[in-house]
Protein backbone atom coordinates (compact mmCIF):
# COMPACT_ATOMS: atom_id res chain seq x y z
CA UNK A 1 81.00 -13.63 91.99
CA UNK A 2 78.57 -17.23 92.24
CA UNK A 3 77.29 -17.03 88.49
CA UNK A 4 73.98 -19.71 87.85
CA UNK A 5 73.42 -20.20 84.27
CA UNK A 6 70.07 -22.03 84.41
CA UNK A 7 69.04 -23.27 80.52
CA UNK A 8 66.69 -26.01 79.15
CA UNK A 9 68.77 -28.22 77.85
CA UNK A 10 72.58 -28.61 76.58
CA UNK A 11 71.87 -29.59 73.33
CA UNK A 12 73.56 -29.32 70.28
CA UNK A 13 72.15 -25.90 69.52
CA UNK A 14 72.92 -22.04 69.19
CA UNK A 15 71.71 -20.49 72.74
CA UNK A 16 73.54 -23.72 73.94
CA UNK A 17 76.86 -23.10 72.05
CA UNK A 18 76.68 -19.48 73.06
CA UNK A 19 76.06 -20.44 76.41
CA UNK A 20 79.25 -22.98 76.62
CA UNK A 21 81.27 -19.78 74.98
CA UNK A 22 80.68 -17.30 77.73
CA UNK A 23 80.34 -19.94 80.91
CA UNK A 24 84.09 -21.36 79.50
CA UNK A 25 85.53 -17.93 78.61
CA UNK A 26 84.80 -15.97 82.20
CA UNK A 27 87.79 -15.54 83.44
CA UNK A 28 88.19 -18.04 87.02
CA UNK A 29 89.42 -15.83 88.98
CA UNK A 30 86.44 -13.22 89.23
CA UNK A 31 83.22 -15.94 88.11
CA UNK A 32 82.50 -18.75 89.71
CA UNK A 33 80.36 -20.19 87.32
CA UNK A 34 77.49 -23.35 87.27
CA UNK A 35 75.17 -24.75 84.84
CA UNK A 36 71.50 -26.16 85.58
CA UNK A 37 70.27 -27.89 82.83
CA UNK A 38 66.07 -27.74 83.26
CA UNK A 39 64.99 -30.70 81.34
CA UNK A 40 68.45 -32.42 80.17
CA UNK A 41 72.11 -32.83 79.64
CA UNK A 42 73.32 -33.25 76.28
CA UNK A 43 76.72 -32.76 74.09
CA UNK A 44 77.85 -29.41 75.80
CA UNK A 45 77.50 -31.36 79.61
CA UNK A 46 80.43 -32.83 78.88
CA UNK A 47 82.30 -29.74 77.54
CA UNK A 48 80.95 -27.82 80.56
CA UNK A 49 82.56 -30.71 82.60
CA UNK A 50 85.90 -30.87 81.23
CA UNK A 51 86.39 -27.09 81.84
CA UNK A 52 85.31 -27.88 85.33
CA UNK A 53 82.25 -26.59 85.66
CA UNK A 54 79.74 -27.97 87.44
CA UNK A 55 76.41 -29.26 85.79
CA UNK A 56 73.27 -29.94 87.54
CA UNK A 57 70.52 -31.75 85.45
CA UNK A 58 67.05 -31.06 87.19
CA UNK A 59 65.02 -33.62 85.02
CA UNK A 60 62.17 -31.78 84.09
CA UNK A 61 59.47 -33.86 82.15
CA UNK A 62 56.30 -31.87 81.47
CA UNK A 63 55.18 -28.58 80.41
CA UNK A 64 53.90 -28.14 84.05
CA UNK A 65 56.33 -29.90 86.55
CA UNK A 66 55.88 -28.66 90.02
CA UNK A 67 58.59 -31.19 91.18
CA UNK A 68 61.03 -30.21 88.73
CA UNK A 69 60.10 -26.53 90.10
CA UNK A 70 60.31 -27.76 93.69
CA UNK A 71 64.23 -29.48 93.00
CA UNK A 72 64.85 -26.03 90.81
CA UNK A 73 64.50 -24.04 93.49
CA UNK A 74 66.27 -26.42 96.03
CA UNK A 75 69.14 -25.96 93.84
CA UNK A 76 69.16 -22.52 93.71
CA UNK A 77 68.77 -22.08 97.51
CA UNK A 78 71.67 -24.10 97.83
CA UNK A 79 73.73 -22.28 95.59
CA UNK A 80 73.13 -19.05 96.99
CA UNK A 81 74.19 -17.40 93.51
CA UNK A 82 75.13 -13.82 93.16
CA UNK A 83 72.99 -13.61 89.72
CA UNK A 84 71.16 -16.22 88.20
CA UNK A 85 71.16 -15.81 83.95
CA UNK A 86 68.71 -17.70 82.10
CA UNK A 87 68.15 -18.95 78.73
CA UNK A 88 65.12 -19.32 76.55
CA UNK A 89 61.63 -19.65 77.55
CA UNK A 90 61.20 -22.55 79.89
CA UNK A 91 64.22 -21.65 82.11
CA UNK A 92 63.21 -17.76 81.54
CA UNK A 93 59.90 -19.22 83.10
CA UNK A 94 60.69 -21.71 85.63
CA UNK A 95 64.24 -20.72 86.83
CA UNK A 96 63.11 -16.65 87.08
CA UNK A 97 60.49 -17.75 89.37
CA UNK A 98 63.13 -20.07 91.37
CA UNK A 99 65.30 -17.80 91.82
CA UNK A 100 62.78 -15.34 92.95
CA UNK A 101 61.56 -17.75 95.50
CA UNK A 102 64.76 -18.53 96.61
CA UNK A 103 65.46 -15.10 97.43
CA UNK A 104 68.24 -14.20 94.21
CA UNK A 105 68.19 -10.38 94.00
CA UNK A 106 70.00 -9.72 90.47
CA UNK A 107 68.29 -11.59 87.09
CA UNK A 108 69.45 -11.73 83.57
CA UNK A 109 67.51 -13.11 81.35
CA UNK A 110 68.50 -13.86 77.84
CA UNK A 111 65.72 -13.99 74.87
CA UNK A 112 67.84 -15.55 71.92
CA UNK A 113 64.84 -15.43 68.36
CA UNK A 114 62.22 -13.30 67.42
CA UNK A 115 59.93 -15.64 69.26
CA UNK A 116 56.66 -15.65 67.02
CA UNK A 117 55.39 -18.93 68.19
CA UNK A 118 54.90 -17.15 70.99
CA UNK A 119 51.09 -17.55 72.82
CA UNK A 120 49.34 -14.69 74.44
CA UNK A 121 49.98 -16.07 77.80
CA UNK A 122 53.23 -17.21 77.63
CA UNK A 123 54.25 -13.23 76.45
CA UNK A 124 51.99 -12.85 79.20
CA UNK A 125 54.78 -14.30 81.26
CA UNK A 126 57.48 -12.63 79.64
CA UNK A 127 55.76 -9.28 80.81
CA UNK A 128 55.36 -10.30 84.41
CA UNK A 129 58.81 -11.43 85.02
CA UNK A 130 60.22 -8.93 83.14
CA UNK A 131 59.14 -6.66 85.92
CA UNK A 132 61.73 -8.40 88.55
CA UNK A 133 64.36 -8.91 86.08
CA UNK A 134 67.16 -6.67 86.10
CA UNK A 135 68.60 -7.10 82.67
CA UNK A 136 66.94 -8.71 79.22
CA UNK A 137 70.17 -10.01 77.25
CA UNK A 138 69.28 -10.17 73.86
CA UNK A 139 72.08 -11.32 70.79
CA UNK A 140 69.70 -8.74 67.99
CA UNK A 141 68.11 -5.57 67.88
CA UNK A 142 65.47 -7.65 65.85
CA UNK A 143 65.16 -9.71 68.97
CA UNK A 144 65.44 -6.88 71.30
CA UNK A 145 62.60 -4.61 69.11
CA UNK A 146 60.16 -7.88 69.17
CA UNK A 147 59.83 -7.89 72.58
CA UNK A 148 59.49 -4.54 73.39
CA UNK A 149 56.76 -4.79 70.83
CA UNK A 150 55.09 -6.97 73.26
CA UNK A 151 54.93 -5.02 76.39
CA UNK A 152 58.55 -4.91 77.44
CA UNK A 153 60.27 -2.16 79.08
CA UNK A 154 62.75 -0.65 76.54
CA UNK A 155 64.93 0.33 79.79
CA UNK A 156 65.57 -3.55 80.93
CA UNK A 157 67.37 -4.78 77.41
CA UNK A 158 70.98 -4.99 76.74
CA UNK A 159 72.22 -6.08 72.87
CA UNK A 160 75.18 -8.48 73.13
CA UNK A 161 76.03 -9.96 69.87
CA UNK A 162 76.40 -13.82 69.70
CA UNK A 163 79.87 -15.09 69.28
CA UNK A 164 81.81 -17.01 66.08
CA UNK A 165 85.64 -18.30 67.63
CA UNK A 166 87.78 -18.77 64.44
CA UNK A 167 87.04 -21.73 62.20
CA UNK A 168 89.64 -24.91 63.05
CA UNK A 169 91.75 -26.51 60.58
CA UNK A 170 89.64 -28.82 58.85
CA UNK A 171 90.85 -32.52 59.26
CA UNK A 172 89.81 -33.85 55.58
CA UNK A 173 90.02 -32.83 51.75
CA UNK A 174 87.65 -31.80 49.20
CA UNK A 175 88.60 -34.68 47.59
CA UNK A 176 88.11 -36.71 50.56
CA UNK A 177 85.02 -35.01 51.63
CA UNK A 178 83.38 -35.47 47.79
CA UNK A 179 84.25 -39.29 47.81
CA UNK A 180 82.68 -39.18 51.79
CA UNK A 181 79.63 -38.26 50.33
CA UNK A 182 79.65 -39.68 46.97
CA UNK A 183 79.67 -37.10 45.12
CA UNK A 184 82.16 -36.30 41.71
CA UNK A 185 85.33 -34.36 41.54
CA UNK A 186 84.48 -31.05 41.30
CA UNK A 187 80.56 -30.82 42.26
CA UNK A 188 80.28 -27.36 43.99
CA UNK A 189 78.45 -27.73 47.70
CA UNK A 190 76.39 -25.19 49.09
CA UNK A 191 75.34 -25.93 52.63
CA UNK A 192 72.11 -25.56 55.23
CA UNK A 193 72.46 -26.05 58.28
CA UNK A 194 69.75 -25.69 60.75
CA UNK A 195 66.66 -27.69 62.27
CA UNK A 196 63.72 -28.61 59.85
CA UNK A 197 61.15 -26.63 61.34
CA UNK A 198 58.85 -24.14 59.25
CA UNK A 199 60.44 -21.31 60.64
CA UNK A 200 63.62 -22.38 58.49
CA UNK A 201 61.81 -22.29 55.08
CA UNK A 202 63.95 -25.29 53.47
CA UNK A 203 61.29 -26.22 50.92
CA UNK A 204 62.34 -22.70 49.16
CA UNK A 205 66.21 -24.34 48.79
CA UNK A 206 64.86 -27.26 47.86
CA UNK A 207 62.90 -25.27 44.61
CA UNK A 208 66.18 -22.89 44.52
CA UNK A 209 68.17 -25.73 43.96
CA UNK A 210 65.66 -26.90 41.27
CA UNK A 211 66.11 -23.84 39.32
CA UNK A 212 70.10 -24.21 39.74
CA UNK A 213 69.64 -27.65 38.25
CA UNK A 214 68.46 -25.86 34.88
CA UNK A 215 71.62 -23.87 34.03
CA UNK A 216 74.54 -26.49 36.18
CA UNK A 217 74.88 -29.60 36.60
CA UNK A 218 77.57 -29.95 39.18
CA UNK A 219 75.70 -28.45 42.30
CA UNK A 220 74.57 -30.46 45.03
CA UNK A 221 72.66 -28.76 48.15
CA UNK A 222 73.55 -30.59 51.36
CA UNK A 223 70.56 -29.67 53.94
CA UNK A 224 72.48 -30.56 57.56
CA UNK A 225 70.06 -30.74 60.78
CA UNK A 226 66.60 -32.74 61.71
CA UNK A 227 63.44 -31.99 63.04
CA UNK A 228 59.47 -32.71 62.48
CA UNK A 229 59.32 -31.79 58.97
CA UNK A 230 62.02 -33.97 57.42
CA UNK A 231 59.82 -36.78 55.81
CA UNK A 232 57.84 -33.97 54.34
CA UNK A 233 60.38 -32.13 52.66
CA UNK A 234 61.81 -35.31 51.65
CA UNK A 235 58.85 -36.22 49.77
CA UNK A 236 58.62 -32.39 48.19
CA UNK A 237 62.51 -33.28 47.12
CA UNK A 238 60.84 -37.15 45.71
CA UNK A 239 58.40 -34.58 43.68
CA UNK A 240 60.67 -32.00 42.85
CA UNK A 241 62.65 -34.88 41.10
CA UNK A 242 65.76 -33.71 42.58
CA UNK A 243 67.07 -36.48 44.80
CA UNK A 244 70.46 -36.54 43.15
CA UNK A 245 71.02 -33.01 43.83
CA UNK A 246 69.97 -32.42 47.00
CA UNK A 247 70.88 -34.85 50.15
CA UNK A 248 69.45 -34.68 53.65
CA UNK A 249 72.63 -35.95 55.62
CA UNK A 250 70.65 -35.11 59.50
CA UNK A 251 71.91 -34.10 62.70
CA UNK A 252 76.26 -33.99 62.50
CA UNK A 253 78.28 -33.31 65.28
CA UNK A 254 81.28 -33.14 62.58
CA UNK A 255 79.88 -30.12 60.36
CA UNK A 256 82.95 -27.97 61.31
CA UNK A 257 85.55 -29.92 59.52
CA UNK A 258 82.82 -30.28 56.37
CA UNK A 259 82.06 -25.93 56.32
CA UNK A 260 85.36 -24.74 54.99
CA UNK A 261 84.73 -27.20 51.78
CA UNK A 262 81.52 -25.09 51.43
CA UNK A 263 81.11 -22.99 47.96
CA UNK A 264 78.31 -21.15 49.74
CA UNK A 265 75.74 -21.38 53.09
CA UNK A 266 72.05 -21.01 52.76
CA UNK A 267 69.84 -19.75 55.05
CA UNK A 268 66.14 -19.43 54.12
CA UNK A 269 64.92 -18.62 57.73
CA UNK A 270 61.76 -15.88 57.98
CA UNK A 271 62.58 -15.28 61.49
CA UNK A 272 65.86 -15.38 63.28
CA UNK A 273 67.40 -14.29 66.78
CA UNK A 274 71.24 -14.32 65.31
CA UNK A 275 72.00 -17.04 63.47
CA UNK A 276 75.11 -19.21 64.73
CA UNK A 277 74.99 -20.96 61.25
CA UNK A 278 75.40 -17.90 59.79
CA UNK A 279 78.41 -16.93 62.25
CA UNK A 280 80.24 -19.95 61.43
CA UNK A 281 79.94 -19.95 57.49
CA UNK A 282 81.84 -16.91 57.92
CA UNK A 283 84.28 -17.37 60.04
CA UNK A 284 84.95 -20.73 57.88
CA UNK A 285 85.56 -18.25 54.85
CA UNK A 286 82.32 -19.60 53.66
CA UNK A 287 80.02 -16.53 51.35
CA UNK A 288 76.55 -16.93 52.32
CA UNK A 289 73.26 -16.33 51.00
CA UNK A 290 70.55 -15.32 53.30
CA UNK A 291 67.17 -13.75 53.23
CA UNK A 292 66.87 -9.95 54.08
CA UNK A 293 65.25 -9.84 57.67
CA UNK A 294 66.93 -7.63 60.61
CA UNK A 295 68.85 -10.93 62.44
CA UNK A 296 70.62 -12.07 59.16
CA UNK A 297 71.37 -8.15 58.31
CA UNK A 298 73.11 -7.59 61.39
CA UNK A 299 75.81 -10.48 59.57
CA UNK A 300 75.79 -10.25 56.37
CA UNK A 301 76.57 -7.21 54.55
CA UNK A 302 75.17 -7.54 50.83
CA UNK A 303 78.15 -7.30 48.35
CA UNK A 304 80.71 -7.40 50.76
CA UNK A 305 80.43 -10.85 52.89
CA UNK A 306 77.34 -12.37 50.71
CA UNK A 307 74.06 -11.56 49.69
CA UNK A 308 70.66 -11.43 50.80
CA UNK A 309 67.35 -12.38 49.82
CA UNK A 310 64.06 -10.86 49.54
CA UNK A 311 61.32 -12.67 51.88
CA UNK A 312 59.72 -15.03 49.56
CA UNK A 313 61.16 -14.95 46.83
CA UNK A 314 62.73 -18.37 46.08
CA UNK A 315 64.44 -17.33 42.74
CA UNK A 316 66.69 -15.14 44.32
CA UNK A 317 68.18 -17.96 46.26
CA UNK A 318 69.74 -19.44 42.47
CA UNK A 319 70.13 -15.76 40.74
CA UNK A 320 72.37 -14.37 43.86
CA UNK A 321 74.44 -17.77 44.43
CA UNK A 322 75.05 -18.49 40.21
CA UNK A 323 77.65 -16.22 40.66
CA UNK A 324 79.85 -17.18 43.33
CA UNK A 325 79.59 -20.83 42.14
CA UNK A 326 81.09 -19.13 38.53
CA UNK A 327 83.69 -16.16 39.90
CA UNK A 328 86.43 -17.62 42.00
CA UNK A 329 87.54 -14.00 42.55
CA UNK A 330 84.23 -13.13 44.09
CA UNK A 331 83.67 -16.44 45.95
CA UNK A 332 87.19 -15.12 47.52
CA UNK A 333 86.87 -11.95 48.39
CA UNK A 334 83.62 -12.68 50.11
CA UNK A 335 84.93 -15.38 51.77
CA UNK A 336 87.82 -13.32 53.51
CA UNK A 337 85.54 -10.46 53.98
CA UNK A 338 83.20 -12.57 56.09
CA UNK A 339 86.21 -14.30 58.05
CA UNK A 340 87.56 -10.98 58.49
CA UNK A 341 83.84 -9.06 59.97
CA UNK A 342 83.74 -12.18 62.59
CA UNK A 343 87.26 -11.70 63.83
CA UNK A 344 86.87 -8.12 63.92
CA UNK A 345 83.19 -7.64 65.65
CA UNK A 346 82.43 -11.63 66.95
CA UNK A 347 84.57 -12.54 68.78
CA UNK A 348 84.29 -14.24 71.76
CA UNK A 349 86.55 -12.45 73.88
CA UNK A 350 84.55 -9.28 72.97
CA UNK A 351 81.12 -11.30 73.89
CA UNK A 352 82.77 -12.63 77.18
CA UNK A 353 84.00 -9.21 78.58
CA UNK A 354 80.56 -7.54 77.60
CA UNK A 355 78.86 -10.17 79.62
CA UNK A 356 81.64 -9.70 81.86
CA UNK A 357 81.07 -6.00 82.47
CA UNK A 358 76.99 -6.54 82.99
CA UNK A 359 77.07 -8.78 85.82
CA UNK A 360 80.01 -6.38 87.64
CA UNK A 361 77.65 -3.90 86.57
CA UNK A 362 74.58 -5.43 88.55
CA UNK A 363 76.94 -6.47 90.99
């Protein structure tokens, strides 16, 4: 079976990474499988590659490209896939319509966040394709329940979770990492890793962190990941007086071998599709703290593998983490616990062969 995953770009990112999972883990001998990358290559191009499977790069530079549509389509024609899966909005957009036009009879189409940012035309899209799609692959029932919010048939979705494979070895120390980033013997780390966007909420660490300041003095938050709003949260941190606790370290293609040093993961996020952060905290042994909306509770089960937070409020953030950072025991158990829940229901195997069994399904 010709598979044609067709996403915007192979970035470092979490549709990306899941993407790389399932096109590397379909087993060769029933999936031949390509990549078209809309607007660019990026880190998992050359992963893709190694495994050899083949990337195409369409170059796509506006929001309207009727040439990047035109070679799209070319490329699809020439393909002659079986099914054509897409990822995210612009590929959802341009590559549905490609495929259409190039005569591709079975779609999936994979919506990845509760999209909010959403415009009424651009759901308006959603709708109308939606209509010629065969299956919506969605990683939530938060995402899934969105969109059906908006207009979508409840009939097209499928719900296949995102994947975590089991943390690596980590290559350095605690010692080593602590003297990597400066920091003294025995300063406890909690972790955030994600994009600085507004739709990640990292002012609220920031003023968590503050509070955690008060009562510790050994706690340093390292905020992992870049995007529009760093210079503004840096000044809030300038403000805030709490530059020596809190350290914006940017985009790191080496977090894995930092997340297993981790006393605890934050995620402040009001929205989220399923968060790969999340995913790999825990299957690092890492407790997390998270705030309570339906993406993050499909993870994290409160007590068990970490806590989570209610929606803005900020204080929680230091009252639920104090006392991991002060009960080994219970930084332990929920450690294992959270290892244990991403083994047991993440895995990518299990994502693979569900993804596996759709397209022999539409097949």
């Amino acid at each position: 079976m010709r598979l044609l995953h067709i996403i915007p770009t192979l970035d470092s990112h979490g549709a990306e990474k899941q993407l790389t999972l399932l096109a590397t883990g379909l087993p060769r001998d029933r999936f031949d499988v390509h990549v078209c990358a809309l607007t660019r290559g990026g880190p998992y191009e050359k992963t893709l590659s190694d495994q050899g499977i083949p990337v195409t790069v369409i170059g796509k530079r506006w929001k309207v490209d009727p040439a990047a549509y035109r070679r799209l389509k070319k490329n699809v024609a020439k393909l002659q896939p079986d099914i054509v899966h897409t990822w995210l909005f612009a590929a959802n957009a341009y590559g549905r319509s490609a495929a259409l036009a190039a005569g591709v009879k079975r779609l999936v189409a994979a919506e990845r966040c509760v999209d909010r940012w959403k415009s009424w035309h651009e759901l308006a899209i959603d709708r109308y394709l939606a209509r010629r799609t065969n299956r919506m692959a969605v990683n939530s029932t938060a995402v899934r329940d969105f969109y059906i919010a908006h207009g979508l048939s409840p009939a097209k979705f499928v719900v296949i979770p995102n994947a975590a494979p089991p943390a690596a070895p980590t290559t350095i120390t605690r010692a080593e990492l602590l003297a990597e980033l400066g920091l003294p013997p025995g300063a406890k780390l909690i972790g955030a890793v994600n994009r600085l966007w507004p739709q990640k909420r990292v002012k609220e660490l920031i003023w968590a962190a503050d509070q955690l300041k008060c009562v510790r003095d050994d706690v340093h938050l390292l905020i992992i990941g870049d995007g529009p709003l760093r210079s503004a949260l840096e000044r809030y941190r300038r403000l805030t007086e709490i530059e020596d606790r809190v350290h914006f370290l940017g985009a790191r293609s080496d977090v894995p071998r930092w997340l297993p040093h981790f006393d605890v993961l934050w995620l402040a996020s009001g929205y989220e599709g399923q968060s790969n952060a999340i995913m790999e905290a825990m299957a690092a042994g890492v407790p997390v703290v998270a705030t309570d909306i339906p993406g993050n509770r499909d993870l994290v089960v409160p007590g068990e593998t970490g806590f989570l937070t209610r929606l803005n409020n900020r204080s929680d953030f230091a009252r639920l983490t104090l006392p991991i950072l002060e009960d080994r025991q219970l930084a332990e158990r929920l450690g294992a616990a959270g290892r244990a829940r991403m083994l047991r229901e993440f895995s990518v195997a299990a994502m693979v062969e569900r993804y596996a069994a759709l397209y022999g399904e539409l097949h």
